[in-house]
Protein backbone atom coordinates (compact mmCIF):
# COMPACT_ATOMS: atom_id res chain seq x y z
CA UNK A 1 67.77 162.19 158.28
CA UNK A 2 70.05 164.79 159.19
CA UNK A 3 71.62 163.18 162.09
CA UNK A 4 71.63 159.98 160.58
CA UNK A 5 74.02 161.05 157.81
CA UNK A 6 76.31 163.54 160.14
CA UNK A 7 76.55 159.91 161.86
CA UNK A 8 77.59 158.20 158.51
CA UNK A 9 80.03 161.03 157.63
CA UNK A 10 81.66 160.87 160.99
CA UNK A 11 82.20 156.94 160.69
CA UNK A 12 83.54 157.52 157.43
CA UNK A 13 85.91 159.68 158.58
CA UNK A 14 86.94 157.60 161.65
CA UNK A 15 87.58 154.99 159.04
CA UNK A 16 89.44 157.17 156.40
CA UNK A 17 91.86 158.33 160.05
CA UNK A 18 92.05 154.50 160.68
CA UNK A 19 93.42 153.61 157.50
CA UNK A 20 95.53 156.43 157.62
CA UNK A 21 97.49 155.46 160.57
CA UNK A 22 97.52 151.93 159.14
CA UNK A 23 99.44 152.63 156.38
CA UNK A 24 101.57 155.12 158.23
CA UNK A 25 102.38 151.93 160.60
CA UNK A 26 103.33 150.08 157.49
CA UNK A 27 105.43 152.43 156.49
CA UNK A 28 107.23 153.09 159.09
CA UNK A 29 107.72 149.22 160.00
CA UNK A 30 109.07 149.12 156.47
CA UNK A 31 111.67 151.55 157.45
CA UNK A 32 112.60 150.47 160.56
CA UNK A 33 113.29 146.46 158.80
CA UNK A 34 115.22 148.92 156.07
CA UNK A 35 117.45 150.05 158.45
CA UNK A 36 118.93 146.61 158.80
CA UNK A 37 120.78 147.61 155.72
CA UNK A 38 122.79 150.57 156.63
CA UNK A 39 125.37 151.57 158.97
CA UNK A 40 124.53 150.51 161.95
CA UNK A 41 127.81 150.47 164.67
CA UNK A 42 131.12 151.78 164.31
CA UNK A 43 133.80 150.54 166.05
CA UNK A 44 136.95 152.38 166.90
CA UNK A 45 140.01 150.36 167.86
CA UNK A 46 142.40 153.00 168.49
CA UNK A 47 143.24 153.81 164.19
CA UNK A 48 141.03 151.22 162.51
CA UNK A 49 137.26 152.08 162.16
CA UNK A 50 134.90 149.51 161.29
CA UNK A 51 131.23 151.13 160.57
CA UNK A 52 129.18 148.00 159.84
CA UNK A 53 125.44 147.11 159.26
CA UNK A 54 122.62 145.10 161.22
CA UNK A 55 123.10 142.91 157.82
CA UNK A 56 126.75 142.11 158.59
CA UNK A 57 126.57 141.97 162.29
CA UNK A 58 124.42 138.92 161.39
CA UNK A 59 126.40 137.66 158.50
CA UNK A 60 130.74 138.48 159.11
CA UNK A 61 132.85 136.08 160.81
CA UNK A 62 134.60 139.44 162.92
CA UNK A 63 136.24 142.37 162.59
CA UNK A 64 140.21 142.10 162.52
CA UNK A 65 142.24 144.23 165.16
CA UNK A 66 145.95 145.10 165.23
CA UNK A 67 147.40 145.31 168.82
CA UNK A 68 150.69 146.53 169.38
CA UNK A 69 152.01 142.29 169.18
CA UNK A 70 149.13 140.63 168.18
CA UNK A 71 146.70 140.58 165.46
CA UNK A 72 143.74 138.67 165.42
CA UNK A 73 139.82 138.36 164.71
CA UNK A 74 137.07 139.78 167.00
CA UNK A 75 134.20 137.47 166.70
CA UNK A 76 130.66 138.73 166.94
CA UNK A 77 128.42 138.40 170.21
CA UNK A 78 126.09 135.14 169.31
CA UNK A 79 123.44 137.36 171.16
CA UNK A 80 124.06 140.59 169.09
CA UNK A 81 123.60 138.05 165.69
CA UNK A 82 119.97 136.94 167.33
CA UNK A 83 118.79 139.83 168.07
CA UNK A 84 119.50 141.74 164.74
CA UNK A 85 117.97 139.23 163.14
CA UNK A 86 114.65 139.31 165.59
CA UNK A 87 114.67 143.29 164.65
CA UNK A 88 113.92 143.10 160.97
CA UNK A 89 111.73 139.69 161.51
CA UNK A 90 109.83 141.10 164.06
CA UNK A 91 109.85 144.73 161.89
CA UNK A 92 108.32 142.29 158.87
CA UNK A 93 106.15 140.60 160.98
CA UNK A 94 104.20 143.86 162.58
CA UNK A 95 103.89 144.66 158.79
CA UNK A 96 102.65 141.49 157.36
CA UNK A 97 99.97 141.75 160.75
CA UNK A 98 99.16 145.48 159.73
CA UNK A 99 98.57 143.76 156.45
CA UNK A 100 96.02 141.75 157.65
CA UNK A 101 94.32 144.30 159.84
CA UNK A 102 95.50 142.19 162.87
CA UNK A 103 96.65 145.33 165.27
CA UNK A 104 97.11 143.60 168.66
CA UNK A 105 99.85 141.23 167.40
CA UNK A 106 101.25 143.55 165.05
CA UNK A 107 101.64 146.12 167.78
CA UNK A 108 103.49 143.21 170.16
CA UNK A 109 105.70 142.79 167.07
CA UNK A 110 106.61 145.87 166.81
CA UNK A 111 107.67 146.47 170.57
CA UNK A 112 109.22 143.73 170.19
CA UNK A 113 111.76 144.56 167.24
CA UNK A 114 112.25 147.90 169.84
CA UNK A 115 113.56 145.67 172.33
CA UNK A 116 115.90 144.12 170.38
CA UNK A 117 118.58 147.47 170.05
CA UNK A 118 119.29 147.03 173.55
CA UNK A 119 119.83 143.61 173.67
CA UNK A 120 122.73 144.99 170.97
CA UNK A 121 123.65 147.27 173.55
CA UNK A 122 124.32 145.14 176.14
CA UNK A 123 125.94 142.14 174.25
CA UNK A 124 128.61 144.28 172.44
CA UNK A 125 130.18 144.78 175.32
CA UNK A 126 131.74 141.28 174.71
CA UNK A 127 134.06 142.56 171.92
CA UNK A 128 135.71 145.15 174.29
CA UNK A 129 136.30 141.96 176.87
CA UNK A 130 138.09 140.33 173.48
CA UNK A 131 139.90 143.35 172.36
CA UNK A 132 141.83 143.62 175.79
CA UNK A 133 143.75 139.89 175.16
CA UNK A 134 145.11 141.98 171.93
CA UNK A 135 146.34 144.71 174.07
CA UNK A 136 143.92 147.31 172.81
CA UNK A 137 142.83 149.47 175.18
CA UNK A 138 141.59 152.40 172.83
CA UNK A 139 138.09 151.33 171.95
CA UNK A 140 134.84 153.00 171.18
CA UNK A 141 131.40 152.06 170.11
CA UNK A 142 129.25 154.70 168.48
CA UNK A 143 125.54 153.78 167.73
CA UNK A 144 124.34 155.19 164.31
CA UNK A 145 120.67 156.72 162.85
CA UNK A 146 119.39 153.42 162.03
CA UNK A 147 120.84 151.68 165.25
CA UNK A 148 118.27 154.40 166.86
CA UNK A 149 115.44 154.53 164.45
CA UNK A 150 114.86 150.61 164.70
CA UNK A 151 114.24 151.55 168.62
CA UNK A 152 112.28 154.56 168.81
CA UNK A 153 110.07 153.56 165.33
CA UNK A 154 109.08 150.39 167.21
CA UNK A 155 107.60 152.05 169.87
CA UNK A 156 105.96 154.44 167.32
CA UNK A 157 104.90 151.48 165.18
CA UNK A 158 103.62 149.46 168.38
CA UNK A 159 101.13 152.82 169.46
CA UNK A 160 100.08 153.55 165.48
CA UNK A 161 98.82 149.85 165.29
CA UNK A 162 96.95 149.92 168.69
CA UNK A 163 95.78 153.28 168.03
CA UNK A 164 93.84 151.84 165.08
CA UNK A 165 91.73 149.61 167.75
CA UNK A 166 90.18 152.64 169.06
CA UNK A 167 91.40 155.08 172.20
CA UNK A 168 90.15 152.86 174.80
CA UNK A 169 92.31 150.03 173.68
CA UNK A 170 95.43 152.12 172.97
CA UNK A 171 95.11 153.63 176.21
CA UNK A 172 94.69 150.03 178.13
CA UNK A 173 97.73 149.11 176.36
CA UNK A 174 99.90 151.69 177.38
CA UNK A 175 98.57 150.52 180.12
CA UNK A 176 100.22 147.16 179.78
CA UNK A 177 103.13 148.26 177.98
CA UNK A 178 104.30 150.35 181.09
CA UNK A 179 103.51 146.93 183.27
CA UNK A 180 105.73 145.20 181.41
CA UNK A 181 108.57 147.03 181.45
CA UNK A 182 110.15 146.33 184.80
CA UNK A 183 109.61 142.27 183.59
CA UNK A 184 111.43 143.11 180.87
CA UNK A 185 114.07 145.38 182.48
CA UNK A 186 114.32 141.97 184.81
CA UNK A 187 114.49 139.37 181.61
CA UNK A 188 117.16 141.72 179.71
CA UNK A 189 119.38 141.91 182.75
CA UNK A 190 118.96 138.02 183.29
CA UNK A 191 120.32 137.67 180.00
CA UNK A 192 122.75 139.76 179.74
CA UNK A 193 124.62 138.46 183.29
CA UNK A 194 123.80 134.89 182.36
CA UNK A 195 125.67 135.47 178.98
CA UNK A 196 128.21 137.59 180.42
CA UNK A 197 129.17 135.03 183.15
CA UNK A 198 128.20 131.47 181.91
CA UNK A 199 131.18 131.24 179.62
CA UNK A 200 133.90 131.74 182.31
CA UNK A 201 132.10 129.44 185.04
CA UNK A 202 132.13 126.53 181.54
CA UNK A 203 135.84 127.35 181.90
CA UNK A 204 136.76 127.09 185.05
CA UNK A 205 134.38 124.48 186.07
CA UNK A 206 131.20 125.12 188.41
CA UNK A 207 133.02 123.35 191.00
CA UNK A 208 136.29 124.91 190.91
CA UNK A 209 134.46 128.49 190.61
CA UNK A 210 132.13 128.34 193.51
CA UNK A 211 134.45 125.99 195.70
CA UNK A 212 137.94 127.01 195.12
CA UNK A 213 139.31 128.99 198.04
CA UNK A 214 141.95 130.46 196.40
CA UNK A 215 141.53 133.86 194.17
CA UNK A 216 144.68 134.66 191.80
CA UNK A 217 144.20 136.14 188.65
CA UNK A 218 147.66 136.20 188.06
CA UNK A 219 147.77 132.72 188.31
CA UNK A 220 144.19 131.97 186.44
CA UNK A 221 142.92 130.90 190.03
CA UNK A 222 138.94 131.80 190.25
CA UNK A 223 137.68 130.40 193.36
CA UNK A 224 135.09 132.76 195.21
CA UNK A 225 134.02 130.48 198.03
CA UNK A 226 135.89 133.03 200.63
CA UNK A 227 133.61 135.62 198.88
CA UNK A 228 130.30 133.47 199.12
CA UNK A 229 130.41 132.87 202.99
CA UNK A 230 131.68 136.26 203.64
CA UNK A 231 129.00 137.72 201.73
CA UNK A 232 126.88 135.63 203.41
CA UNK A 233 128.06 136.56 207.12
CA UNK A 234 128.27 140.09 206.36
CA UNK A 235 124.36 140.08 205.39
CA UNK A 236 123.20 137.29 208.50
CA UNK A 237 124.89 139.39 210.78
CA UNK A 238 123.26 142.68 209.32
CA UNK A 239 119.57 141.13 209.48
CA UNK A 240 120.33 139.77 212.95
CA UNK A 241 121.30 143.05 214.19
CA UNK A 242 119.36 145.08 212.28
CA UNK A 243 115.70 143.10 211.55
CA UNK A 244 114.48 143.95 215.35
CA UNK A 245 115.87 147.52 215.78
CA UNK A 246 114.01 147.93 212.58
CA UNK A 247 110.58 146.06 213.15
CA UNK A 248 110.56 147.49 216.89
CA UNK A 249 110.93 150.83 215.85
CA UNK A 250 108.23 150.91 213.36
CA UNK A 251 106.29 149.22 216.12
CA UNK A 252 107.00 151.89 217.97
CA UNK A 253 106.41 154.38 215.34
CA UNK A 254 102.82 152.83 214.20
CA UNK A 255 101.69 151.88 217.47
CA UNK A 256 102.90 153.92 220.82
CA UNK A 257 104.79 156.75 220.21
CA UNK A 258 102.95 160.24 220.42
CA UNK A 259 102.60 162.62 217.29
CA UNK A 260 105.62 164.93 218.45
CA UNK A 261 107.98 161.94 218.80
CA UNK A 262 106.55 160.51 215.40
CA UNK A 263 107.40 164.11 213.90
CA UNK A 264 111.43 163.95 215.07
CA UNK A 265 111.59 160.24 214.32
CA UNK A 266 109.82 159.61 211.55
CA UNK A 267 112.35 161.83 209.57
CA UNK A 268 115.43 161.11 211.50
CA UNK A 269 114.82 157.55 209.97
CA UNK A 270 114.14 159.48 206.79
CA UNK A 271 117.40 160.88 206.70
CA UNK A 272 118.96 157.23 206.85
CA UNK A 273 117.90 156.50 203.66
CA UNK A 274 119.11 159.56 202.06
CA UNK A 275 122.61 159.43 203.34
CA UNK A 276 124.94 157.94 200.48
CA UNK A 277 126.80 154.94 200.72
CA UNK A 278 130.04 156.77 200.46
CA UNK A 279 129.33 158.48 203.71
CA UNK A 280 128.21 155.33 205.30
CA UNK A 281 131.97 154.08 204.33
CA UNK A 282 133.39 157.44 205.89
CA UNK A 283 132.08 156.85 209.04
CA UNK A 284 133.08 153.20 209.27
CA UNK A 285 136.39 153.91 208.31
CA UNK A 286 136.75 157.06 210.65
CA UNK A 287 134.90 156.05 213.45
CA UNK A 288 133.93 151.97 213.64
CA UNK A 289 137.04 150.21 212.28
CA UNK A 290 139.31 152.73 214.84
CA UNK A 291 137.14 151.94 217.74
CA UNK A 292 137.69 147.77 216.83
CA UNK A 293 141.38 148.28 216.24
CA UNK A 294 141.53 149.92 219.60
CA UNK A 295 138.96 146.86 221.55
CA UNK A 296 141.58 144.58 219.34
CA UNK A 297 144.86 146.26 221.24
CA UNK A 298 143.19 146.51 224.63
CA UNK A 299 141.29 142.79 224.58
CA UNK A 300 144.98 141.40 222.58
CA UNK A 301 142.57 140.09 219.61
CA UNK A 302 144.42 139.82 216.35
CA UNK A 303 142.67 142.98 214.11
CA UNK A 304 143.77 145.70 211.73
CA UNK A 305 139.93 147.16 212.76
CA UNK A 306 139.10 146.96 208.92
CA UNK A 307 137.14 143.38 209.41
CA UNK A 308 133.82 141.68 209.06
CA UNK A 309 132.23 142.93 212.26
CA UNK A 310 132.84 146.38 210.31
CA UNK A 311 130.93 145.34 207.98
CA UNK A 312 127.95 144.19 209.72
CA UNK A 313 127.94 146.74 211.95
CA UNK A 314 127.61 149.56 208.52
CA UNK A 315 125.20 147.03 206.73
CA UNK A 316 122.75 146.71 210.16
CA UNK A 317 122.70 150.87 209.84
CA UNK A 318 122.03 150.81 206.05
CA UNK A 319 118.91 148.45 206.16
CA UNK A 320 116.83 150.21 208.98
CA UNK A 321 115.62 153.01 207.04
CA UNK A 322 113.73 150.26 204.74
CA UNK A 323 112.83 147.83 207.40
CA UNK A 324 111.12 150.51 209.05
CA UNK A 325 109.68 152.19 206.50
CA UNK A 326 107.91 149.07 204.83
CA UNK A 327 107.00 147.41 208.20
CA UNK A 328 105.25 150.88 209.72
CA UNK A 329 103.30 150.97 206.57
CA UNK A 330 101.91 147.23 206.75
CA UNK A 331 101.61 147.97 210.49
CA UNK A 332 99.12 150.85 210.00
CA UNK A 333 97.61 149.17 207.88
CA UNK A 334 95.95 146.69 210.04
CA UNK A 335 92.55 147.39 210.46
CA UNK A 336 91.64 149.07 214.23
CA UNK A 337 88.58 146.64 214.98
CA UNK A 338 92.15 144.26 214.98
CA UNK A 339 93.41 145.73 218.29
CA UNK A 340 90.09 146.65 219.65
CA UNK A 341 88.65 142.85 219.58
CA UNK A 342 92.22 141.69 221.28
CA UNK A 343 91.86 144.28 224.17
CA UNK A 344 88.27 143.50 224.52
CA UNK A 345 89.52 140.33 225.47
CA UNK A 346 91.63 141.09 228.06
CA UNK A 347 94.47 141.08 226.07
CA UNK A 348 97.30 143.98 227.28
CA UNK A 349 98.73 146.47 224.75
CA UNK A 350 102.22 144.74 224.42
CA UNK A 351 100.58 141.17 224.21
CA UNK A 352 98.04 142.80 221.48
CA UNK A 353 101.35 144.19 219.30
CA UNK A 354 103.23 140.55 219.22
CA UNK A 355 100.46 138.45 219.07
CA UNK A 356 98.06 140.30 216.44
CA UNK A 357 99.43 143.52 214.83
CA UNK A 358 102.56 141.37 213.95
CA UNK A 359 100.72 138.21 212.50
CA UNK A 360 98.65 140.18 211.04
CA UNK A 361 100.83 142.43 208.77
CA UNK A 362 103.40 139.54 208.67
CA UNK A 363 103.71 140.01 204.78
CA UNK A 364 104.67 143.40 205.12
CA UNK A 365 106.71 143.21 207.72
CA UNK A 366 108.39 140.05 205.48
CA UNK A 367 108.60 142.38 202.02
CA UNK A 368 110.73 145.05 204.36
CA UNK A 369 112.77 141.87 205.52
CA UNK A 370 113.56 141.23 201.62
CA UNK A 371 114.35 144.36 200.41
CA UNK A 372 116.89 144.87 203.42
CA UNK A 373 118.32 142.12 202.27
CA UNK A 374 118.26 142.78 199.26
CA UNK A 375 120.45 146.07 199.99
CA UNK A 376 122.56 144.57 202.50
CA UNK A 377 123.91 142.07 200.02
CA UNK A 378 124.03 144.79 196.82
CA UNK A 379 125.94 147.05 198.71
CA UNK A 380 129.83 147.80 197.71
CA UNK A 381 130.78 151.33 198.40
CA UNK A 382 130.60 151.35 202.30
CA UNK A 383 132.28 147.61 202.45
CA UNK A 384 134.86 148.53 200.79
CA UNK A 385 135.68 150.95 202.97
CA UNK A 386 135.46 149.19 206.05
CA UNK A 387 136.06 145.39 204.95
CA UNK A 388 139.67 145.10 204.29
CA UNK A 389 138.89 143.91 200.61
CA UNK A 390 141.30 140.60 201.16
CA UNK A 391 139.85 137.52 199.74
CA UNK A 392 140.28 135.24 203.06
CA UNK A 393 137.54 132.67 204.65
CA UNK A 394 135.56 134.93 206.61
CA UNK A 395 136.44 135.45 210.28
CA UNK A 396 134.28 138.30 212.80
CA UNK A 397 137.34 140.38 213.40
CA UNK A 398 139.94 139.44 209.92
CA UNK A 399 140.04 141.03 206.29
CA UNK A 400 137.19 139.54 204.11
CA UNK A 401 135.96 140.72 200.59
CA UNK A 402 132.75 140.35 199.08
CA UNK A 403 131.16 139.21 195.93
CA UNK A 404 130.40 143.15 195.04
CA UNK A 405 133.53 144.33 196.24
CA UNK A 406 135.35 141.81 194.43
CA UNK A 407 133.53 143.16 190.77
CA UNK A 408 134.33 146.72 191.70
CA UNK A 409 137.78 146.43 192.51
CA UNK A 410 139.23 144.32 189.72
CA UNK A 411 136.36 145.11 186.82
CA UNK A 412 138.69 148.47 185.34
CA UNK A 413 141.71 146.33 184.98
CA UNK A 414 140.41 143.13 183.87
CA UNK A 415 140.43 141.12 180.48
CA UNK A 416 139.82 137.61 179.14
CA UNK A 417 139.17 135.24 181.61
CA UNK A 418 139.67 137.30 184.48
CA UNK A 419 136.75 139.70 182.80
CA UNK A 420 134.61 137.06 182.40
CA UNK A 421 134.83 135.50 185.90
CA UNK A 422 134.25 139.28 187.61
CA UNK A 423 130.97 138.47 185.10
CA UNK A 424 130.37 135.00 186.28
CA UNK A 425 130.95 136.38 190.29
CA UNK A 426 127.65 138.73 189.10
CA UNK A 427 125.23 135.60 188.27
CA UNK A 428 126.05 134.01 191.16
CA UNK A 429 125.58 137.46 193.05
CA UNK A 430 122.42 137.40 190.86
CA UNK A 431 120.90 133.80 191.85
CA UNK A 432 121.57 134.35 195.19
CA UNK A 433 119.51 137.36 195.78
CA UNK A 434 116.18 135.06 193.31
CA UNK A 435 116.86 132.71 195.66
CA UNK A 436 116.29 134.47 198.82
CA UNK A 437 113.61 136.22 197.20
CA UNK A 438 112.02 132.81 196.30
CA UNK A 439 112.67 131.65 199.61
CA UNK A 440 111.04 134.64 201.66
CA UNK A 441 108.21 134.68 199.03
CA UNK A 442 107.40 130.88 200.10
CA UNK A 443 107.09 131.75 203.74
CA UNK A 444 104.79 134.56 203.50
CA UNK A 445 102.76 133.15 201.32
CA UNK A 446 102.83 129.65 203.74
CA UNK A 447 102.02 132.21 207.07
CA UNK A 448 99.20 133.40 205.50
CA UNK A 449 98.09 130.24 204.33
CA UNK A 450 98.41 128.92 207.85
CA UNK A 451 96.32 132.39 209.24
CA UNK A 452 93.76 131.21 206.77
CA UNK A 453 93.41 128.06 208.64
């Protein structure tokens, strides 16, 4: 009898701690959706301060700005009016579900609404881009309490209301939360570029933008094919070169070479991918582009040394360390009984390497092959050091510059529609890389399908 009623008190005070942290979710959500109300940003265009709500971020037509000629009215971001408005709906909604003791969708809600002050975040940088045509080059953005409490109270809100479905499902939904963030790190960054860049390429016209050969901003010319085929030499020639140093030395790392050698190599290629970019650049500039300008004057060719094979030759360097690194782990990773049915077959070491290690850790070796592409088309620092940073059609041994390059050099000093192009150069930087992605995805996924066979 005992026992039976220690039982009874202990659900009722599991229950009493449930409701408890119920209503302190409801509460809470109910201060976050308040916050809507007060100061939210404050903008500072050099004298005038604007310190303005979630409410009439949603609701103003813009905030007017004196420049030293012009005067005029800064429009709010559509994005930043969406997603102050998904805040407090979202905040109401997690409430309402709280309400109705529905926790799972409440909590989704509610880290949901968090989401939403960094979509802010990201989209006000749009005003600064519109401030520049007024010749304003003093501007600030401070974000206030409530700018910060709608954030961090969602993500309070979100755990109270899964924390009333018992520890086991809190803790698989942390779980899931923490799963979710790089897919949401992805979709927020998709947005943002897309929204960022769309505008300009509506301006200038999709053709004109990614087929015009000439780059002017002076002259409102926004053509980045030079840029497009140079960025695409730069990284063919950089996987050409550097794909089979790379998979040949983790072959050799994985499959031949003794422990000692492992222990000098093996860190030696470690040290690659520690070395900044910076003093990738150094090197190219000090040492690779002098030795081309000197081939150039011996062989007569027409080069500066500061050229496309520059580049290739610094981008074949910079991928090894990950082509090796993610092919000698797929390679070990083939099972043994692998190599020992091929050389019970008569098959010779070297024939037992290319014909079934290989195959067999094909997606691996295919996942190194992506990321090194991946970094040799990213990369900016060491090409601009070595490039010659002129937008021209690419040649092996003349000036090119690349989509990267081309945001880094003229982002500081840009406004208006130059701005928004440098944006626009980014989601076409952006859909390049999905696509290659996409494309080396397909044929893994096809070579193993075929292996199946």
């Amino acid at each position: 009898m005992e026992n039976r009623l220690t039982d009874a008190q202990r659900d009722r005070r599991k229950a009493q701690k449930t409701r408890i942290v119920r209503i302190l979710a409801i509460v809470l959500g109910v201060v976050s959706a308040a916050s809507f109300f007060f100061p939210y940003i404050t903008f500072v265009f050099k004298k005038q301060v604007y310190s303005v709500s979630a409410l009439q971020l949603l609701t103003v037509r813009g905030m007017r700005v004196a420049g030293p000629k012009l005067t005029g009215i800064v429009s709010i971001p559509v994005l930043t009016r969406i997603a102050v408005l998904a805040g407090v709906v979202l905040a109401l909604a997690g409430v309402v579900l709280m309400l109705l003791k529905k926790a799972a969708p409440a909590g989704a809600c509610y880290i949901l609404s968090a989401l939403t002050p960094l979509i802010v975040l990201i989209s006000t940088s749009d005003i600064q881009s519109a401030v520049t045509q007024l010749n304003v080059t003093q501007m600030s953005v401070r974000y206030l309490a409530p700018f910060l409490l709608v954030l961090l109270l969602g993500v309070v809100c979100a755990v109270l209301a899964l924390w009333t479905m018992g520890p086991e499902r809190l803790a698989q939904s942390v779980f899931l939360v923490c799963a979710c963030v790089s897919i949401g790190s992805v979709v927020i960054i998709t947005i943002y570029v897309i929204v960022s860049g769309a505008p300009a390429i509506a301006e200038i016209g999709l053709g004109n933008f990614l087929f015009g050969e000439t780059w002017a901003a002076g002259s409102n010319q926004f053509g980045i094919l030079p840029m497009i085929l140079s960025s695409i030499a730069a990284t063919a020639g950089a996987i050409l070169l550097g794909v089979p140093v790379g998979i040949l030395t983790a072959v050799f790392l994985s499959e031949t070479a003794r422990p000692a050698v492992t222990k000098i190599v093996h860190p030696a290629v470690e040290l690659l991918a520690g070395i900044p970019s910076v003093i990738y650049g150094f090197f190219g500039m000090l040492v690779i582009v002098p030795f081309i300008k000197q081939c150039g004057e011996f062989f007569h060719w027409n080069t500066q040394g500061d050229s496309l094979l520059a580049a290739i030759l610094i981008l074949a360097v910079m991928v090894l360390p990950t082509i090796v690194n993610v092919s000698e782990t797929a390679l070990r990773a083939v099972p043994v009984s692998y190599r020992e049915a091929s050389m019970a077959l008569g098959a010779t070491p070297v024939m037992t390497i290319f014909k079934v290690t290989i195959p067999a850790a094909r997606s691996g070796v295919l996942s190194g092959v992506i990321l090194g592409v991946g970094r040799a088309i990213g990369e900016t620092m060491a090409v601009i050091m070595v490039a010659g940073n002129v937008a021209n059609m690419p040649k092996l041994l003349g000036s090119v510059r690349f989509l990267t390059t081309g945001i880094a050099l003229e982002l500081s000093y840009s406004s208006g529609l130059h701005r928004q192009a440098l944006f626009a150069i980014g989601l076409v930087l952006f859909v390049f890389i999905m696509l290659v992605d996409v494309l080396f995805t397909y044929i893994s996924r096809k070579g193993v399908q075929m292996d199946a066979e």
